[in-house]
PDB file of N, CA and C in Angstrom:
ATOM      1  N   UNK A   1      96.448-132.277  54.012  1.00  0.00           N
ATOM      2  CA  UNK A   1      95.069-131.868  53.912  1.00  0.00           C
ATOM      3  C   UNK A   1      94.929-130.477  54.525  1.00  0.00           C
ATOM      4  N   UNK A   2      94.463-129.486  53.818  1.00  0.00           N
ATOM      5  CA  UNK A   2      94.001-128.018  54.459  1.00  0.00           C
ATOM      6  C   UNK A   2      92.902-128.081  55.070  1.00  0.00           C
ATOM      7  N   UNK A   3      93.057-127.464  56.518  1.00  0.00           N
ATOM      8  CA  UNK A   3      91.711-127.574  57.093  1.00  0.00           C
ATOM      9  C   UNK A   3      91.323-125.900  57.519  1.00  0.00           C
ATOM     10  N   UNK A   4      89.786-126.176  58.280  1.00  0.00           N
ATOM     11  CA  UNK A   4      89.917-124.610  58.773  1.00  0.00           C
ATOM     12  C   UNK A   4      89.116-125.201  60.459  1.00  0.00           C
ATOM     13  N   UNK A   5      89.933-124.236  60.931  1.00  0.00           N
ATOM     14  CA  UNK A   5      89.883-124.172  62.528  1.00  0.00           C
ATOM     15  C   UNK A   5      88.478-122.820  62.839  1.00  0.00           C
ATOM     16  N   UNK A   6      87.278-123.090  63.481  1.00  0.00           N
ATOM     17  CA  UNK A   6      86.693-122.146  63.877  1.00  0.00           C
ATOM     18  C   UNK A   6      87.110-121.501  65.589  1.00  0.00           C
ATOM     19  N   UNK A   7      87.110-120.512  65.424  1.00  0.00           N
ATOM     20  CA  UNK A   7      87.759-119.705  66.663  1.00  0.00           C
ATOM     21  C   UNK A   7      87.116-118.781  67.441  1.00  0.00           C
ATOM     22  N   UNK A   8      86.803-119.147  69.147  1.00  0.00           N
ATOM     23  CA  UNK A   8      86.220-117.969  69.405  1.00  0.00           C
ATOM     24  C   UNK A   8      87.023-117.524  70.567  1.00  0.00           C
ATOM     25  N   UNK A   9      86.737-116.111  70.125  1.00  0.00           N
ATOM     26  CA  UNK A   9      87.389-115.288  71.412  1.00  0.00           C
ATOM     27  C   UNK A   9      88.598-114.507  71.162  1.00  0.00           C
ATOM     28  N   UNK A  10      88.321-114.165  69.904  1.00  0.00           N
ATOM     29  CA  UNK A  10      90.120-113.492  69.448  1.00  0.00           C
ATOM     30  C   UNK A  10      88.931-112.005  68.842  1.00  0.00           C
ATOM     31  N   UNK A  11      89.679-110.968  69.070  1.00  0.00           N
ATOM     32  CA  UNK A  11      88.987-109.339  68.967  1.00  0.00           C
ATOM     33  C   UNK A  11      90.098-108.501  68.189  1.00  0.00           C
ATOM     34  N   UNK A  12      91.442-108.810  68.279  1.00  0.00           N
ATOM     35  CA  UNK A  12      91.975-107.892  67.774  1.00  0.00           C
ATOM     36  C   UNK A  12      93.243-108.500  66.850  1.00  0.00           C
ATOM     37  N   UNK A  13      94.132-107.772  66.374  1.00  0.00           N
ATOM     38  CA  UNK A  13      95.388-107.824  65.847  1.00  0.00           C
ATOM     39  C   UNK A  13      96.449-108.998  66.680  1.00  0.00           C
ATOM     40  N   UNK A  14      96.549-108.965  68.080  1.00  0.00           N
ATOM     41  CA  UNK A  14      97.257-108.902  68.882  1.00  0.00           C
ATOM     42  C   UNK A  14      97.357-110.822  68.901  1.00  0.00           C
ATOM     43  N   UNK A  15      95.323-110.578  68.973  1.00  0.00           N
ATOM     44  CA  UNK A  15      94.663-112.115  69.437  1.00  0.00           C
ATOM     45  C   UNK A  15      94.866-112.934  68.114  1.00  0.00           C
ATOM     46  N   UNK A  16      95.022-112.566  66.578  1.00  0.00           N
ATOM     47  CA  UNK A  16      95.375-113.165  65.574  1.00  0.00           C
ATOM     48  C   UNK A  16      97.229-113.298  65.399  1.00  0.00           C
ATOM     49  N   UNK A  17      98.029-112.684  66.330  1.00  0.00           N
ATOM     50  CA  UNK A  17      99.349-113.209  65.966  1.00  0.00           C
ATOM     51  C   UNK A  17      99.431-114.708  67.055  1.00  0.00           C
ATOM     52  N   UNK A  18      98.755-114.386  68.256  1.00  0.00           N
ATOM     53  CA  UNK A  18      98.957-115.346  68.970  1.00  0.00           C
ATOM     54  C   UNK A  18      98.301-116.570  68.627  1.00  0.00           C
ATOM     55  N   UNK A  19      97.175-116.665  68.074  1.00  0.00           N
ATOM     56  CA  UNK A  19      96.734-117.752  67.566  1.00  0.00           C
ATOM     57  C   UNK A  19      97.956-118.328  65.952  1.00  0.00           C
ATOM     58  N   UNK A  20      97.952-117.902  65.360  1.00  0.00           N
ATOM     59  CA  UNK A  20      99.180-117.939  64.229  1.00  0.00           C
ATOM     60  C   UNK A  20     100.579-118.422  64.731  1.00  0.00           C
ATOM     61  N   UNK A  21     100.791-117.930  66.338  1.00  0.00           N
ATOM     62  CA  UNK A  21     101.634-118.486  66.969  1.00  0.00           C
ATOM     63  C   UNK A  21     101.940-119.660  67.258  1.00  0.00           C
ATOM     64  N   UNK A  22     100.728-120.131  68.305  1.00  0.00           N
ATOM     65  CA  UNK A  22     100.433-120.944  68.694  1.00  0.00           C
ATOM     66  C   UNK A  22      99.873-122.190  67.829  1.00  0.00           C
ATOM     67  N   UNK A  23      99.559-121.932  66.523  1.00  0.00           N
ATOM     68  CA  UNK A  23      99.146-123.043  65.135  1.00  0.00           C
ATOM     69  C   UNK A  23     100.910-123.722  65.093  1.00  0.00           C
ATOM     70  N   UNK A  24     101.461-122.211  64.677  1.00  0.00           N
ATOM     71  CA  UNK A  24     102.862-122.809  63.961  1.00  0.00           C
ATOM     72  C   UNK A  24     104.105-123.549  64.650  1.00  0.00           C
ATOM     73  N   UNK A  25     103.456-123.381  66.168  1.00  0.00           N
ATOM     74  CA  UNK A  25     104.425-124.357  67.043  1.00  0.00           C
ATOM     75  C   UNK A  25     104.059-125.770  67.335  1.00  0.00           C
ATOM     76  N   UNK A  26     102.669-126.160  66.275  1.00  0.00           N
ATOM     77  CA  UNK A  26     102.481-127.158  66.458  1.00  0.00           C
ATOM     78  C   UNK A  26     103.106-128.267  65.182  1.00  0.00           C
ATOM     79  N   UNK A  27     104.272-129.296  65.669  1.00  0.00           N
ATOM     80  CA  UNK A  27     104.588-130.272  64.567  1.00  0.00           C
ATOM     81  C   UNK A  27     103.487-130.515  63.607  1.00  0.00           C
ATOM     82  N   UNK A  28     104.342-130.526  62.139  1.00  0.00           N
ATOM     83  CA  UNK A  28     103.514-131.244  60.871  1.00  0.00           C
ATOM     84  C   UNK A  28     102.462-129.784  60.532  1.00  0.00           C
ATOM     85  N   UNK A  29     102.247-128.920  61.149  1.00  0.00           N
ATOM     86  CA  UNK A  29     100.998-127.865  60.607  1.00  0.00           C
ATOM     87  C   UNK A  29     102.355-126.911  60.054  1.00  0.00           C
ATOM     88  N   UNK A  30     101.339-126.244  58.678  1.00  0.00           N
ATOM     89  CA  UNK A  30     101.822-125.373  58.474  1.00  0.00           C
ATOM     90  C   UNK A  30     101.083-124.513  57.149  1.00  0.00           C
ATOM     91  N   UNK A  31     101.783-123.098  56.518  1.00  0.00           N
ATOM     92  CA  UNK A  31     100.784-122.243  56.089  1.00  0.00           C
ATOM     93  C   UNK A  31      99.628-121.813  57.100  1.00  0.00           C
ATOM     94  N   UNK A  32      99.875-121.791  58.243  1.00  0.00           N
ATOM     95  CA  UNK A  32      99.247-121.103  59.263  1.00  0.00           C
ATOM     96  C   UNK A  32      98.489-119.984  58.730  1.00  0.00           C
ATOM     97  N   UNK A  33      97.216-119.385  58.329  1.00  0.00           N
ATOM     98  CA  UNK A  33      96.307-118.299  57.965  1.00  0.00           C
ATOM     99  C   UNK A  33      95.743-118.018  59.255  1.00  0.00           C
ATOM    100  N   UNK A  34      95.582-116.871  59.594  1.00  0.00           N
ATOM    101  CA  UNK A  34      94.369-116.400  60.288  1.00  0.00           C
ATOM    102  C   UNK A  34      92.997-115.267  59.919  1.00  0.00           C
ATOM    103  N   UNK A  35      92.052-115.536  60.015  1.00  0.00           N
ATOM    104  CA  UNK A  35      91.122-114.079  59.777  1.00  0.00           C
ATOM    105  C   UNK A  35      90.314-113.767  60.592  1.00  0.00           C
ATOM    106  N   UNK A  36      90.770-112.479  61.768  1.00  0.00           N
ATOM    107  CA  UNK A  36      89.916-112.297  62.604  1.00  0.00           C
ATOM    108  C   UNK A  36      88.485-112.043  62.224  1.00  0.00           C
ATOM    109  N   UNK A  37      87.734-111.467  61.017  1.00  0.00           N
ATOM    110  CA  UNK A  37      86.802-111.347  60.377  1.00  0.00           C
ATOM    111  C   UNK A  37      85.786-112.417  60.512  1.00  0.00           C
ATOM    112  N   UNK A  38      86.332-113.416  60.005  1.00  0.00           N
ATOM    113  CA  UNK A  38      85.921-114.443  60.238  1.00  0.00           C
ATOM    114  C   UNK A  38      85.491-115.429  61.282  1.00  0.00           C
ATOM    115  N   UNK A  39      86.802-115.133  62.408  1.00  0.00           N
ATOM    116  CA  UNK A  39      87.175-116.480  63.328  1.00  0.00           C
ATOM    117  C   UNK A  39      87.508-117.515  62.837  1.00  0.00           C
ATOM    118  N   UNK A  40      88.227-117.697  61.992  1.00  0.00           N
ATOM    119  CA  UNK A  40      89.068-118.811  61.459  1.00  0.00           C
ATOM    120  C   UNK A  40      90.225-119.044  61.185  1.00  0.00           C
ATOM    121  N   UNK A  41      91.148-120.041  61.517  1.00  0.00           N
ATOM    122  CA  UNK A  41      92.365-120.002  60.995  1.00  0.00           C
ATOM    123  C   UNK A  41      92.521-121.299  59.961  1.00  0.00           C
ATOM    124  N   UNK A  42      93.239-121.330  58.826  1.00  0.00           N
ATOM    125  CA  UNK A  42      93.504-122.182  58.002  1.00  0.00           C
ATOM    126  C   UNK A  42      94.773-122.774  58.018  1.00  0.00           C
ATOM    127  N   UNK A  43      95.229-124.082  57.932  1.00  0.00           N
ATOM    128  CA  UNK A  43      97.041-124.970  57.529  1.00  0.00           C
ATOM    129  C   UNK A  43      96.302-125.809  57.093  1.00  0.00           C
ATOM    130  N   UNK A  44      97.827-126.704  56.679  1.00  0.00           N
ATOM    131  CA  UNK A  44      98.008-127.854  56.407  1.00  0.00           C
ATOM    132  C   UNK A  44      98.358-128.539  57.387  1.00  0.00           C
ATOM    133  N   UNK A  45      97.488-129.278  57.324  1.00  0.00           N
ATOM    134  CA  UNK A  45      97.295-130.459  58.697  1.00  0.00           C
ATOM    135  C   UNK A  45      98.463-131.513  58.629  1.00  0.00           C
ATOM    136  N   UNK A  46      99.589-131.411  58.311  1.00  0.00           N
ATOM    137  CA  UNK A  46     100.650-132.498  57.643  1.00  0.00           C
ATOM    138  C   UNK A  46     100.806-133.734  58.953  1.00  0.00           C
ATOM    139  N   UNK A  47      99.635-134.501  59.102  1.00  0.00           N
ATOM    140  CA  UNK A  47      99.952-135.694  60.301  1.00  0.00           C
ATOM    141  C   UNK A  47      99.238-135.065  61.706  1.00  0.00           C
ATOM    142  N   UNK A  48      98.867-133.688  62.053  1.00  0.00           N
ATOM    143  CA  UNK A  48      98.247-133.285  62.982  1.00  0.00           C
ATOM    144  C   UNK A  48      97.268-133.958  63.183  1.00  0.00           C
ATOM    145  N   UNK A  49      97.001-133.702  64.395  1.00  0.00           N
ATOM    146  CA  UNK A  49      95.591-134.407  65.183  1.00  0.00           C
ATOM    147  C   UNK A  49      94.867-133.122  65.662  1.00  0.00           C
ATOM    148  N   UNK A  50      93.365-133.314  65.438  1.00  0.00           N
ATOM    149  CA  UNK A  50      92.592-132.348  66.003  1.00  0.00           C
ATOM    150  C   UNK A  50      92.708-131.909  67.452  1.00  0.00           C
ATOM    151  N   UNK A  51      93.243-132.731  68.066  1.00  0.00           N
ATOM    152  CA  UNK A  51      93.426-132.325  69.847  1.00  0.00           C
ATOM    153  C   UNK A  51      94.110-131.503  69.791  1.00  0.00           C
ATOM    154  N   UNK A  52      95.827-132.126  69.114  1.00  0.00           N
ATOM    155  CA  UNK A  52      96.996-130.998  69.218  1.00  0.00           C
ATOM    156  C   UNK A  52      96.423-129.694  68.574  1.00  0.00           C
ATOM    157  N   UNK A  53      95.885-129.450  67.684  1.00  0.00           N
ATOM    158  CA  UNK A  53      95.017-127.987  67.156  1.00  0.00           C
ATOM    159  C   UNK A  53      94.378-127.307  68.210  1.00  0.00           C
ATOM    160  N   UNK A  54      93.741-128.129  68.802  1.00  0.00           N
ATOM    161  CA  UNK A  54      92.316-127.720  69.899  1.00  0.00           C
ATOM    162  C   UNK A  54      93.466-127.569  71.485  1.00  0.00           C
ATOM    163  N   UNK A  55      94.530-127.867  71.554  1.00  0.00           N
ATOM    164  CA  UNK A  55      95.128-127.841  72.659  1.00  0.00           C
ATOM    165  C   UNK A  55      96.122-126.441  72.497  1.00  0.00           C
ATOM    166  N   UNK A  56      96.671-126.398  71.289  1.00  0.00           N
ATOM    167  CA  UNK A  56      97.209-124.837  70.991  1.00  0.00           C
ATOM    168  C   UNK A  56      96.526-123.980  71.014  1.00  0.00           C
ATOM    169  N   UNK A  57      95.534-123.722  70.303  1.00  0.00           N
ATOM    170  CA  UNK A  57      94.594-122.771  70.715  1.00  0.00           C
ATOM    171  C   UNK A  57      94.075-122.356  71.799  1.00  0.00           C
ATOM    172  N   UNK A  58      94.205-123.853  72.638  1.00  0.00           N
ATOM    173  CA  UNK A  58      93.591-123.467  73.806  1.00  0.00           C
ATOM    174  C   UNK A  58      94.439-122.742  74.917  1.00  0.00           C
ATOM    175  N   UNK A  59      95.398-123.615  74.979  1.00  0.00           N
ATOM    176  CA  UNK A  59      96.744-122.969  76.096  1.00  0.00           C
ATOM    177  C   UNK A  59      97.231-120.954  75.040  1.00  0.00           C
ATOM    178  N   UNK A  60      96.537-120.985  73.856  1.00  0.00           N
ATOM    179  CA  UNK A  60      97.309-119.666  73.327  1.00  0.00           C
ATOM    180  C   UNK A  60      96.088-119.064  74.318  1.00  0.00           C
ATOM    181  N   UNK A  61      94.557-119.270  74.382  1.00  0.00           N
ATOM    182  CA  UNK A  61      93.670-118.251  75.257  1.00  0.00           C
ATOM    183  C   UNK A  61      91.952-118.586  74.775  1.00  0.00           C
ATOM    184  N   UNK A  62      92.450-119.211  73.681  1.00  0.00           N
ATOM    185  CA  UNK A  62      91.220-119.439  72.756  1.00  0.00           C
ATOM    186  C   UNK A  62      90.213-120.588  72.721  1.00  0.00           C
ATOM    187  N   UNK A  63      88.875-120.795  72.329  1.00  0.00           N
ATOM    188  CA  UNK A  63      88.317-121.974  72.455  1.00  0.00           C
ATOM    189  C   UNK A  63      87.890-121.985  70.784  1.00  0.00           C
ATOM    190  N   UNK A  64      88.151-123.554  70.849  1.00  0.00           N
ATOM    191  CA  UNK A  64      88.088-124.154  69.075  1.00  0.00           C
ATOM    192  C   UNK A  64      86.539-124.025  69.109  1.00  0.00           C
ATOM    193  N   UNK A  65      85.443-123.973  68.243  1.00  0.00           N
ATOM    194  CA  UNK A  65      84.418-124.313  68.047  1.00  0.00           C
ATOM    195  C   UNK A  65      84.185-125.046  66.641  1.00  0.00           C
ATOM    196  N   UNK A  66      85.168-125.214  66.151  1.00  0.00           N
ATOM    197  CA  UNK A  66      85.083-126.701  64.690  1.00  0.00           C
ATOM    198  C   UNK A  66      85.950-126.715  64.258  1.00  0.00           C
ATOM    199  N   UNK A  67      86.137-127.962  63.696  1.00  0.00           N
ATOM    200  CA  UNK A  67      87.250-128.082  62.764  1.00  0.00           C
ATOM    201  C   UNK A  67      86.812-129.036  61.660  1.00  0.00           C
ATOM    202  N   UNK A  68      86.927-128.439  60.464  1.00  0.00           N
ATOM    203  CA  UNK A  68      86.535-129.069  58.997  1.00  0.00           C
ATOM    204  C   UNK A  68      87.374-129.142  58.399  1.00  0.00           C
ATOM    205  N   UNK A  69      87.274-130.253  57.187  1.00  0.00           N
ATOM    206  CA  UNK A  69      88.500-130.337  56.002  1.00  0.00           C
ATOM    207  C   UNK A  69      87.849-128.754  54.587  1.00  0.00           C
ATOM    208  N   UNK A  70      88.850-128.420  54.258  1.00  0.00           N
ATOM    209  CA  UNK A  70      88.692-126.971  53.067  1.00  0.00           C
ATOM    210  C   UNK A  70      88.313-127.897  52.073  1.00  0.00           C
ATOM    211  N   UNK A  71      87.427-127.761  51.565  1.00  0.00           N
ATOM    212  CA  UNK A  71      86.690-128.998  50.372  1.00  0.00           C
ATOM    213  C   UNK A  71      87.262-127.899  49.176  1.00  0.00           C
ATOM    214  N   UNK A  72      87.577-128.831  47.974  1.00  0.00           N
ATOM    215  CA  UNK A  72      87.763-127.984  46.856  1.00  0.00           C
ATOM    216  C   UNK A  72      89.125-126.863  46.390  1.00  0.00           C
ATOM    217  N   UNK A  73      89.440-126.607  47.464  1.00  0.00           N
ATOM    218  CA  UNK A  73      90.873-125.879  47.278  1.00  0.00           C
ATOM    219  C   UNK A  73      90.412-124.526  47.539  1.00  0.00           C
ATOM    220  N   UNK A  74      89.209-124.574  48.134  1.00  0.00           N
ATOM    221  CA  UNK A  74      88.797-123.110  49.291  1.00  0.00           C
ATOM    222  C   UNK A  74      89.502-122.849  49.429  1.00  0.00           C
ATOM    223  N   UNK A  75      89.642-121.304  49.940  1.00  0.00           N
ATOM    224  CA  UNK A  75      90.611-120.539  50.811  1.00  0.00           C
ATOM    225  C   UNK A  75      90.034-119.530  51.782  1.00  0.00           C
ATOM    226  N   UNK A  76      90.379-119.120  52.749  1.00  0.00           N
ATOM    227  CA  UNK A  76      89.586-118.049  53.599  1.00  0.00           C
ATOM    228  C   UNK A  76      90.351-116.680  52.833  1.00  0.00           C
ATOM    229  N   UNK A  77      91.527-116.994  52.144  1.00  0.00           N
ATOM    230  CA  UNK A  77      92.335-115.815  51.802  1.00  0.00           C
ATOM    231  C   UNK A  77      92.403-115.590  50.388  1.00  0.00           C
ATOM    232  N   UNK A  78      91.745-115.954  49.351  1.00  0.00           N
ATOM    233  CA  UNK A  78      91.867-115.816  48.536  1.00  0.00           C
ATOM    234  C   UNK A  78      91.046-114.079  47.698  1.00  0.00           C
ATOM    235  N   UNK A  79      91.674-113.959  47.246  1.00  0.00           N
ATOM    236  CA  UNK A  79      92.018-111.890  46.802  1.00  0.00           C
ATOM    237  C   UNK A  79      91.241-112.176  45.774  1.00  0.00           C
TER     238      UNK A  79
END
């Protein structure tokens, strides 16, 4: 299931690798997206739990403010 993570507290380049970091070291997630624009990051939730999401983010510096399922085959990245 693709979800999207709302994110606050990331400002630059630096604050979107570490969050991207910190997604992709978590088991079962993956396709890790980020858009500082936004405050959101997007994966595939493959067996993840919202804590382990909300606990990477958090130990990377960041505080979660939602987490939703991508209805429809959304994308935050789509060109």
């Amino acid at each position: 299931m693709k979800i999207q993570v709302s994110i606050e507290g990331m400002t630059c380049g630096h604050c979107v690798a570490r969050v991207e970091k910190a997604l992709q070291g978590v088991p079962g997630a993956a396709g890790v997206k980020v858009d500082l624009k936004k405050n959101r990051a997007e994966l595939e939730k493959n067996g993840v739990t919202e804590d382990q999401i909300r606990a990477a983010v958090t130990e990377a510096g960041y505080s979660v403010t939602g987490i939703s399922e991508a209805k429809g085959g959304f994308s935050l990245f789509r060109s």
